[in-house]
PDB file of N, CA and C in Angstrom:
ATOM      1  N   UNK A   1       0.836  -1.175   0.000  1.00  0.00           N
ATOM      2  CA  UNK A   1       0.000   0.000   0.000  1.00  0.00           C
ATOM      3  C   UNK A   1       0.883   1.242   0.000  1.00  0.00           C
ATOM      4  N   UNK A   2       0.750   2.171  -1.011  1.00  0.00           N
ATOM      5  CA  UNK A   2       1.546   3.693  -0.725  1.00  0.00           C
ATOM      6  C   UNK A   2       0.219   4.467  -0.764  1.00  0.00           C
ATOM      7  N   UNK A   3       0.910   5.471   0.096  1.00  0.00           N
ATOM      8  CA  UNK A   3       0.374   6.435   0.741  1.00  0.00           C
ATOM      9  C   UNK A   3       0.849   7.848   0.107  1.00  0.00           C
ATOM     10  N   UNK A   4       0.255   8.673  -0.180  1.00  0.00           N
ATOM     11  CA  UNK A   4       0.966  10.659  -0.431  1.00  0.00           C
ATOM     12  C   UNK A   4      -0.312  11.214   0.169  1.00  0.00           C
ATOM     13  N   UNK A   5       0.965  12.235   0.854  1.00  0.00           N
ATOM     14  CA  UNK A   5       0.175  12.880   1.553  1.00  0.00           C
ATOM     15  C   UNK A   5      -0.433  14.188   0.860  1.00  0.00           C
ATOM     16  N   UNK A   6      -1.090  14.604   1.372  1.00  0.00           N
ATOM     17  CA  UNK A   6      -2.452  15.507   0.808  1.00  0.00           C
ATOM     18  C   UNK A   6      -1.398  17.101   1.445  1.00  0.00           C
ATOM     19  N   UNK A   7      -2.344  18.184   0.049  1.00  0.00           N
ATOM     20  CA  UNK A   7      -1.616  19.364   0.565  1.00  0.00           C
ATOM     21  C   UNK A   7      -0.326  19.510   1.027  1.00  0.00           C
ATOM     22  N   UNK A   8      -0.113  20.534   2.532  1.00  0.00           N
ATOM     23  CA  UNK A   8       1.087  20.645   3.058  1.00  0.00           C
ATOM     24  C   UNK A   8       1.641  19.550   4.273  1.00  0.00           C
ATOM     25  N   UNK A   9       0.789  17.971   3.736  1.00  0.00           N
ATOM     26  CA  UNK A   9       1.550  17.213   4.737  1.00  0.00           C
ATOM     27  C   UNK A   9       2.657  16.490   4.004  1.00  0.00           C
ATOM     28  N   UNK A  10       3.578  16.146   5.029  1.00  0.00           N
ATOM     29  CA  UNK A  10       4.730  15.328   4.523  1.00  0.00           C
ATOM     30  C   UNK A  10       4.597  13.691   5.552  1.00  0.00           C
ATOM     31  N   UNK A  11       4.777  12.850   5.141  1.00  0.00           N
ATOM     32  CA  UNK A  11       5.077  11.648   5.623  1.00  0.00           C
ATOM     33  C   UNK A  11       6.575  10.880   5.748  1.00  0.00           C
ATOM     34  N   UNK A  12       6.895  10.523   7.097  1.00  0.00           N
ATOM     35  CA  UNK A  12       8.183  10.356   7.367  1.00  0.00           C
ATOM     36  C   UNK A  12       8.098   8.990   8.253  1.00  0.00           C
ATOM     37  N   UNK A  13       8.888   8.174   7.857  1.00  0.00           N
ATOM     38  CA  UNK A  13       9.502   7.252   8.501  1.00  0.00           C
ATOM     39  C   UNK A  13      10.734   7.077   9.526  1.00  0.00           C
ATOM     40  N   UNK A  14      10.092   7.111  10.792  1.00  0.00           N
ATOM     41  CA  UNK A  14      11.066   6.933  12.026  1.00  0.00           C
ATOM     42  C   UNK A  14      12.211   6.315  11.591  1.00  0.00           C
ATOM     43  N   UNK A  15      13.724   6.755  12.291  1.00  0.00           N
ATOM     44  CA  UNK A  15      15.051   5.811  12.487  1.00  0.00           C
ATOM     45  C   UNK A  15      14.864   5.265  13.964  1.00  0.00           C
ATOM     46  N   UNK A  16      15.665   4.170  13.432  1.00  0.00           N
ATOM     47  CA  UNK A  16      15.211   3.252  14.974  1.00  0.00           C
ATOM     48  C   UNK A  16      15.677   3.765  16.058  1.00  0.00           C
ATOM     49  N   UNK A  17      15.496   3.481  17.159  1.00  0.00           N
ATOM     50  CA  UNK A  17      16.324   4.023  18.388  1.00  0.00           C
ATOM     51  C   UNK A  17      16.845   3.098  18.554  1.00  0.00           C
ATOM     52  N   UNK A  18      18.787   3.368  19.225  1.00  0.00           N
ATOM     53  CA  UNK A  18      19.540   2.609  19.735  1.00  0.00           C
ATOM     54  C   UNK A  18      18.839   1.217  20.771  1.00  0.00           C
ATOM     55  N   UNK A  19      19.814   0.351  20.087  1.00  0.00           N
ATOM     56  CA  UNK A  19      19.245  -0.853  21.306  1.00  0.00           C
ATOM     57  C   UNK A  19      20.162  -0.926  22.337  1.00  0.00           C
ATOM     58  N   UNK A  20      21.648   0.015  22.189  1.00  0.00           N
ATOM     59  CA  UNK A  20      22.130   0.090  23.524  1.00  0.00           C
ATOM     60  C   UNK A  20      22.923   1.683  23.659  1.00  0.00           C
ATOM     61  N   UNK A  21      22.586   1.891  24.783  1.00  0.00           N
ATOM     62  CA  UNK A  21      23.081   3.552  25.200  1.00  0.00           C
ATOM     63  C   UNK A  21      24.443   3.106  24.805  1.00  0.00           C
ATOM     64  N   UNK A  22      24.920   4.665  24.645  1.00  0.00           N
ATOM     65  CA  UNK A  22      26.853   5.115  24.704  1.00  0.00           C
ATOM     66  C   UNK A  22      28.132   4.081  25.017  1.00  0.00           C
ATOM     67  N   UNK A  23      27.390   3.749  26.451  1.00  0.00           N
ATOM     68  CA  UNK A  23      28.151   3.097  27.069  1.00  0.00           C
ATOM     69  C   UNK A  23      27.866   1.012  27.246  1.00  0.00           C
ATOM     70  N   UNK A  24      26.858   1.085  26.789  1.00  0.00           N
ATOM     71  CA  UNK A  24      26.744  -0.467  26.117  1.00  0.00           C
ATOM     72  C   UNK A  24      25.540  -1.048  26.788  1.00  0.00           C
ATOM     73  N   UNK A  25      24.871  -0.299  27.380  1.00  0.00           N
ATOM     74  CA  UNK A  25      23.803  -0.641  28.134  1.00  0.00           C
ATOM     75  C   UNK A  25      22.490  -1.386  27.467  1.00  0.00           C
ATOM     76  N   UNK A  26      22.179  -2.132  27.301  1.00  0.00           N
ATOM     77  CA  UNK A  26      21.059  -2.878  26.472  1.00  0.00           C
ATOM     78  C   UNK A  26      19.749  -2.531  27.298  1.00  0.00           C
ATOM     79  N   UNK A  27      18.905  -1.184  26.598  1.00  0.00           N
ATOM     80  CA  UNK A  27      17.358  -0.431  26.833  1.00  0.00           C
ATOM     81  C   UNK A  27      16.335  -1.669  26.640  1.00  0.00           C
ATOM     82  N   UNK A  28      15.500  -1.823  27.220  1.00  0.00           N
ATOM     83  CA  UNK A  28      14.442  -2.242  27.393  1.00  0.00           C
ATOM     84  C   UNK A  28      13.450  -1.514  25.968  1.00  0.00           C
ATOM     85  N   UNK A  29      12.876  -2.233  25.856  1.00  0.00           N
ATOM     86  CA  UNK A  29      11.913  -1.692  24.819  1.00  0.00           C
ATOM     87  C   UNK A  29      10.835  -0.519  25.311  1.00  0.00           C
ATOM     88  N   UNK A  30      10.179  -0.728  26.563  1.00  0.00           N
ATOM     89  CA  UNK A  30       9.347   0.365  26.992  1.00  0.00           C
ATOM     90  C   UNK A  30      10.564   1.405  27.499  1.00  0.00           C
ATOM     91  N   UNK A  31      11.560   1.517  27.501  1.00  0.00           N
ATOM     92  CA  UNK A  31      12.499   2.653  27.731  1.00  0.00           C
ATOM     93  C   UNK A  31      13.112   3.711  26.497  1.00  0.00           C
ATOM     94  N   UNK A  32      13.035   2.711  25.437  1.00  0.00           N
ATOM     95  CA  UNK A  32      13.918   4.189  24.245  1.00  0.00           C
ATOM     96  C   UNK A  32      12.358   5.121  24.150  1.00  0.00           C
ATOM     97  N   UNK A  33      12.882   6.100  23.543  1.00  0.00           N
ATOM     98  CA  UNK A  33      12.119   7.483  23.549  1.00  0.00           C
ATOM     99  C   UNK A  33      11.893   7.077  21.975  1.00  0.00           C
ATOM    100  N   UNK A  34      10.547   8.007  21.690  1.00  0.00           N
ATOM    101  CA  UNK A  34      10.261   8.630  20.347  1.00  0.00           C
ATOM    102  C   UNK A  34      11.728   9.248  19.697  1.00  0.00           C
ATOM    103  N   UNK A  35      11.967   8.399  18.525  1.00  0.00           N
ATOM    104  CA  UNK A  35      13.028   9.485  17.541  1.00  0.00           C
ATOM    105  C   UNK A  35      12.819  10.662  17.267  1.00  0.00           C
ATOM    106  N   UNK A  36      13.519  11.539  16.884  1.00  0.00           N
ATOM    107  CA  UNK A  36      13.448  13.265  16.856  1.00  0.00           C
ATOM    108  C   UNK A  36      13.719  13.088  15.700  1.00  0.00           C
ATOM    109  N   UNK A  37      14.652  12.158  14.991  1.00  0.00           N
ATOM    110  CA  UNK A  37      14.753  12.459  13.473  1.00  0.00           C
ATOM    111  C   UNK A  37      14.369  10.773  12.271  1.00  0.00           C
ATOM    112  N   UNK A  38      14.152  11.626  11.282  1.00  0.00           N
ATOM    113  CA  UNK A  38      12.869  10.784  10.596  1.00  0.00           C
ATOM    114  C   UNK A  38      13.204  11.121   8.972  1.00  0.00           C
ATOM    115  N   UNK A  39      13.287  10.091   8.392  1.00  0.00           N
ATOM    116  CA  UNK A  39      13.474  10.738   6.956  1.00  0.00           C
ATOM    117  C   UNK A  39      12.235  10.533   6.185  1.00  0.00           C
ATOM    118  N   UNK A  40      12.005  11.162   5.241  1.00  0.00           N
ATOM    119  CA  UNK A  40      10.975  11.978   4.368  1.00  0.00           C
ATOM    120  C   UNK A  40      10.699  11.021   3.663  1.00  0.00           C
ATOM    121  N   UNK A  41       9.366  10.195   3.259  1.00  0.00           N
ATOM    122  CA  UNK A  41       9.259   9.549   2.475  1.00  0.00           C
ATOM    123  C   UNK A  41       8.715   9.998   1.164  1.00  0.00           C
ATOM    124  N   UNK A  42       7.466  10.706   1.579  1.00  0.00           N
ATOM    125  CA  UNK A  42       6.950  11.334   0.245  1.00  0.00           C
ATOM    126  C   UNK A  42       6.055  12.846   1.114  1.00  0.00           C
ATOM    127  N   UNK A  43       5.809  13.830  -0.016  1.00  0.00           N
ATOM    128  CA  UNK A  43       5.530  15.435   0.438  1.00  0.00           C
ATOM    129  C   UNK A  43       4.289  15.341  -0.538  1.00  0.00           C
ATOM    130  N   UNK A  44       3.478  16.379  -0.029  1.00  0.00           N
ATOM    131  CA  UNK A  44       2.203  16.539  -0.398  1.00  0.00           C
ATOM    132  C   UNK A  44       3.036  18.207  -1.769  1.00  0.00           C
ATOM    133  N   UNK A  45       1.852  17.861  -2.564  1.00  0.00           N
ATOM    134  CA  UNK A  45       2.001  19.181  -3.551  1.00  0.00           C
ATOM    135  C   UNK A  45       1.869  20.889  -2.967  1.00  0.00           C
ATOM    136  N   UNK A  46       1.945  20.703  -1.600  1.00  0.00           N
ATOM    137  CA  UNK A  46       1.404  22.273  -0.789  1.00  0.00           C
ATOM    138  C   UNK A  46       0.551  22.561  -1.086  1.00  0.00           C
ATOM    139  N   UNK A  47      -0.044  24.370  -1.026  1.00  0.00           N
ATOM    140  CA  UNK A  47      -1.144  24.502  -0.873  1.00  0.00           C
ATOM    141  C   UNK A  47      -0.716  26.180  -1.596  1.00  0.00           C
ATOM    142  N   UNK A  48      -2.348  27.171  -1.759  1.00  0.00           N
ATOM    143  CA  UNK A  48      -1.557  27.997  -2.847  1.00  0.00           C
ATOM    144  C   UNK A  48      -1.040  29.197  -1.822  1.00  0.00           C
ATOM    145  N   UNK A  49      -0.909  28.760  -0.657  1.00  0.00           N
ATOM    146  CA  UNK A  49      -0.273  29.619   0.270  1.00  0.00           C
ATOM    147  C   UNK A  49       1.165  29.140   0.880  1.00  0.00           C
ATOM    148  N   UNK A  50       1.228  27.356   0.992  1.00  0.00           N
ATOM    149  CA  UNK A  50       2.224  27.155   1.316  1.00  0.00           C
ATOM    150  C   UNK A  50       3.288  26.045   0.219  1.00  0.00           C
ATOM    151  N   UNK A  51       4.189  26.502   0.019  1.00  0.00           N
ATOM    152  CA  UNK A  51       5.486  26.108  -0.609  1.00  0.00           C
ATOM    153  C   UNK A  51       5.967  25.074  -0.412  1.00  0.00           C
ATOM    154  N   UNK A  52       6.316  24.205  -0.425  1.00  0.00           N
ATOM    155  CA  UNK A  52       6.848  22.771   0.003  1.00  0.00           C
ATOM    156  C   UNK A  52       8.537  22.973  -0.362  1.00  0.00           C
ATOM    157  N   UNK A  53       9.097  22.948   1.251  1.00  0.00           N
ATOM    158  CA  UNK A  53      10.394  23.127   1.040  1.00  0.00           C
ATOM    159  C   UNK A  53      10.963  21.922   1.212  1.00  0.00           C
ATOM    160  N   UNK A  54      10.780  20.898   1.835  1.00  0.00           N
ATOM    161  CA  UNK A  54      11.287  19.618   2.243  1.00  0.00           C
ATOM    162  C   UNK A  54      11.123  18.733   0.658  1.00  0.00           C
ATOM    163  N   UNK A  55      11.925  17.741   0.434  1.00  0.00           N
ATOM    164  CA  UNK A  55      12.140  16.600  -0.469  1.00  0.00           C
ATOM    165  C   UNK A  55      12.106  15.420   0.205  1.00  0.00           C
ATOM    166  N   UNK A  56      11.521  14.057  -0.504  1.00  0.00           N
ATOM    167  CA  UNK A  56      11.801  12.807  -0.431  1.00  0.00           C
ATOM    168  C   UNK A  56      13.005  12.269  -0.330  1.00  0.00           C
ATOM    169  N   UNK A  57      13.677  11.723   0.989  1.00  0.00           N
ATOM    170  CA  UNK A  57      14.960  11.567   1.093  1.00  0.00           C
ATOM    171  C   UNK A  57      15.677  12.303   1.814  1.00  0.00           C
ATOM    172  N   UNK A  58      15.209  13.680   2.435  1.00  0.00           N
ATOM    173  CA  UNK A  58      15.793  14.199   3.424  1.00  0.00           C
ATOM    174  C   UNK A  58      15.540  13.591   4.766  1.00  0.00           C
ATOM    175  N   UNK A  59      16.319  13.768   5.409  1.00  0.00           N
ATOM    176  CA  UNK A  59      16.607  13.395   7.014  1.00  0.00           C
ATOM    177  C   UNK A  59      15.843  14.876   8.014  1.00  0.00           C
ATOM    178  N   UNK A  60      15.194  14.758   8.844  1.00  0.00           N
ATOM    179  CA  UNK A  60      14.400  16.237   9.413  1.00  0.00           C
ATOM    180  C   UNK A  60      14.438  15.647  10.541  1.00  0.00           C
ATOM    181  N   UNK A  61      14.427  17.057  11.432  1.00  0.00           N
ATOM    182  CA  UNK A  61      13.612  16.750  12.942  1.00  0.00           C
ATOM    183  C   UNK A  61      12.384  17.191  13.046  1.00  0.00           C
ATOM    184  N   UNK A  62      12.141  16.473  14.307  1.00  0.00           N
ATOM    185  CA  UNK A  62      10.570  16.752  14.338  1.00  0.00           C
ATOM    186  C   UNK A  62      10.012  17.021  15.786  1.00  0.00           C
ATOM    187  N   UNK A  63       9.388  17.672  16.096  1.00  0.00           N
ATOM    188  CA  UNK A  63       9.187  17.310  17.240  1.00  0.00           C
ATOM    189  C   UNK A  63       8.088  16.376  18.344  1.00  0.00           C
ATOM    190  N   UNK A  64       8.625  15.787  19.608  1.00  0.00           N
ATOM    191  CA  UNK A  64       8.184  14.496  20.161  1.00  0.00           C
ATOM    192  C   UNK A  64       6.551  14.610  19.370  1.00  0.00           C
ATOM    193  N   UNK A  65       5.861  15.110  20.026  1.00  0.00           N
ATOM    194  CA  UNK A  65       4.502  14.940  19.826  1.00  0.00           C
ATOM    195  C   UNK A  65       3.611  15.632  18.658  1.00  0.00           C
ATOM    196  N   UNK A  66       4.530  16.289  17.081  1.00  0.00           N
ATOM    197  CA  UNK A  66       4.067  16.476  16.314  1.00  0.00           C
ATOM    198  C   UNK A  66       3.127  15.767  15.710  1.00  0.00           C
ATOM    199  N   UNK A  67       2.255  15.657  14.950  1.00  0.00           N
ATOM    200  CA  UNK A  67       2.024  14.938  14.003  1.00  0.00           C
ATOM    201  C   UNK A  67       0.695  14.006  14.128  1.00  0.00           C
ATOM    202  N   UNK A  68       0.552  13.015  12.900  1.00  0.00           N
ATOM    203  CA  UNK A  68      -0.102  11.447  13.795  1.00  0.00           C
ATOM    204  C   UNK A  68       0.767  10.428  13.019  1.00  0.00           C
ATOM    205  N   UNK A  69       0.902   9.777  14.351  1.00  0.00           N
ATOM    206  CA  UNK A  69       1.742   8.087  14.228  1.00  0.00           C
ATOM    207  C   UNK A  69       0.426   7.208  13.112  1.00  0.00           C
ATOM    208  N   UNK A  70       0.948   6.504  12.128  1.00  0.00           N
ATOM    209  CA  UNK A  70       0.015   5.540  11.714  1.00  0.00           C
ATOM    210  C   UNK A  70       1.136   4.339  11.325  1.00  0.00           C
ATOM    211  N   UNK A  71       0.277   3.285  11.521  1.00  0.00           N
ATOM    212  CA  UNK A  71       1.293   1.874  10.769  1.00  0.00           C
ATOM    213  C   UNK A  71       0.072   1.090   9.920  1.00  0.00           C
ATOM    214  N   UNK A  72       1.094   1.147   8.827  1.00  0.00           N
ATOM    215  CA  UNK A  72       0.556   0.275   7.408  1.00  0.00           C
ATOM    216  C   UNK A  72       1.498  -0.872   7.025  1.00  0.00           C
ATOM    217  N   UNK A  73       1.525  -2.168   7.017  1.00  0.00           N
ATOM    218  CA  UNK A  73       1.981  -3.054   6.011  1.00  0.00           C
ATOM    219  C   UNK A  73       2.983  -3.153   7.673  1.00  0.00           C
ATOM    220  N   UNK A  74       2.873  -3.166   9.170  1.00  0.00           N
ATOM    221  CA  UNK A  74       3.840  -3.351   9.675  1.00  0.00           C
ATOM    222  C   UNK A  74       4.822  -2.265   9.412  1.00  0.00           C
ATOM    223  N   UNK A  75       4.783  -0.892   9.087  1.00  0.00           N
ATOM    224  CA  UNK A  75       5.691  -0.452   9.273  1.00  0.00           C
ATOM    225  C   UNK A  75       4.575   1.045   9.840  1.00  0.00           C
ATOM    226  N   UNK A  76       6.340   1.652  10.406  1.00  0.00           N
ATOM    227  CA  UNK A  76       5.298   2.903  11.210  1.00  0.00           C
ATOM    228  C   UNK A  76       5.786   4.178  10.730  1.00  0.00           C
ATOM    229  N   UNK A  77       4.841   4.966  10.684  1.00  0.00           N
ATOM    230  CA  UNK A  77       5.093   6.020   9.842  1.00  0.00           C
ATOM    231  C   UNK A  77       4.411   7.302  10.504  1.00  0.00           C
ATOM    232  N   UNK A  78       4.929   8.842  10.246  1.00  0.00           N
ATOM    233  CA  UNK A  78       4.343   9.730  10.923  1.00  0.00           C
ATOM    234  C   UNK A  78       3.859  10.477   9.893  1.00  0.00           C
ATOM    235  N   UNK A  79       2.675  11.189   9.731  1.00  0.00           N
ATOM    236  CA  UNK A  79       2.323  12.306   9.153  1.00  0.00           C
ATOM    237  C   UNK A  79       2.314  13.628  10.051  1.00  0.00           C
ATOM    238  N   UNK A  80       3.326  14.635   9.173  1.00  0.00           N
ATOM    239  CA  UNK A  80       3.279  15.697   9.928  1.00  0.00           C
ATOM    240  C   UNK A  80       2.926  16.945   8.719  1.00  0.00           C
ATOM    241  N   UNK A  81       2.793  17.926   9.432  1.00  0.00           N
ATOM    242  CA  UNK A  81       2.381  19.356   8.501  1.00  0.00           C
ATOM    243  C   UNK A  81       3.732  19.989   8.362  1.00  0.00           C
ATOM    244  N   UNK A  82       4.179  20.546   7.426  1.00  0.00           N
ATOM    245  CA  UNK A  82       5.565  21.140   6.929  1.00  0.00           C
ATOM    246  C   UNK A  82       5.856  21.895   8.110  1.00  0.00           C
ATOM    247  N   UNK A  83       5.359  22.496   8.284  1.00  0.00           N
ATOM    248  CA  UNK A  83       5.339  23.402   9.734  1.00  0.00           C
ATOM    249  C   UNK A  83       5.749  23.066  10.952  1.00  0.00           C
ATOM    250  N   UNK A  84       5.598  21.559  10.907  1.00  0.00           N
ATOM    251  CA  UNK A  84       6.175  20.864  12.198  1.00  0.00           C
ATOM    252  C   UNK A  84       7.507  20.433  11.940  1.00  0.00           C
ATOM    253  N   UNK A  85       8.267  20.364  10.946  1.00  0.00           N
ATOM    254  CA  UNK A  85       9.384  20.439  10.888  1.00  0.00           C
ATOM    255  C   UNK A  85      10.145  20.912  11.594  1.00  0.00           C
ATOM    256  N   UNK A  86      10.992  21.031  12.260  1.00  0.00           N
ATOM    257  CA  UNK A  86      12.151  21.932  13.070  1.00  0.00           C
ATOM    258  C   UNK A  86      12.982  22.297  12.035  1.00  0.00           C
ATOM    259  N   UNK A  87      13.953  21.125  11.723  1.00  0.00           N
ATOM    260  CA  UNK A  87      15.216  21.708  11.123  1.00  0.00           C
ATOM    261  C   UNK A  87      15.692  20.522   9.804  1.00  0.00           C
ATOM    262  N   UNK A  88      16.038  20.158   9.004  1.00  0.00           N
ATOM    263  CA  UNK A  88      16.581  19.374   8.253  1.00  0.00           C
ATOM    264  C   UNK A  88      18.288  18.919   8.220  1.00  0.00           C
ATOM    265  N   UNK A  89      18.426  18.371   8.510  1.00  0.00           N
ATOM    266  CA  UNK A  89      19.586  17.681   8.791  1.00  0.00           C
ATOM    267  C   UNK A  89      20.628  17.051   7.731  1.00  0.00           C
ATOM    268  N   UNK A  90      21.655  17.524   7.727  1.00  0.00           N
ATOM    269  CA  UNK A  90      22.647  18.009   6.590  1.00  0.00           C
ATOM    270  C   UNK A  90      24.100  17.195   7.410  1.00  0.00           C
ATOM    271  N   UNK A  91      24.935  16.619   6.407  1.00  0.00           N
ATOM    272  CA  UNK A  91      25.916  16.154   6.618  1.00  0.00           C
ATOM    273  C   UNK A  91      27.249  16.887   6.895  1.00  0.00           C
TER     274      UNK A  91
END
């Protein structure tokens, strides 16, 4: 099943969270946090007010409770509004 998002939403797919802290610690599953960064799967065409600055394939942050979480096909995915973007993330 693919999905595009409508207007000024973008849809992004979580990076996993570490399965062990810094120092080698193996997290429990109810312990890692929501990821902050998420790469772009596919962007809506905007709207005739807003611009679509983000691309398919960028890496972004986001913040914790932007958005809505959905999972399709077993995988989990966020829809957020361009706006909830923070920052895009550059090598």
């Amino acid at each position: 099943m693919k999905l595009r998002p409508m207007a000024d939403n973008v849809l992004l797919k979580a990076h996993e969270a570490p399965e062990t802290t810094a120092s080698g610690i193996i997290l429990a599953t109810t312990s890692k946090e929501k990821p902050a960064i998420y790469e772009v799967v596919s962007v809506g065409p905007g709207t005739k007010d807003v611009t679509m600055t983000v691309e398919a394939g960028q890496k972004v942050v986001v913040g914790k409770f932007a958005g809505s979480d959905v999972t399709i096909d077993k995988e989990d995915y966020k829809f957020v509004k361009q706006d909830d973007i923070l920052a895009v993330v550059t090598d």
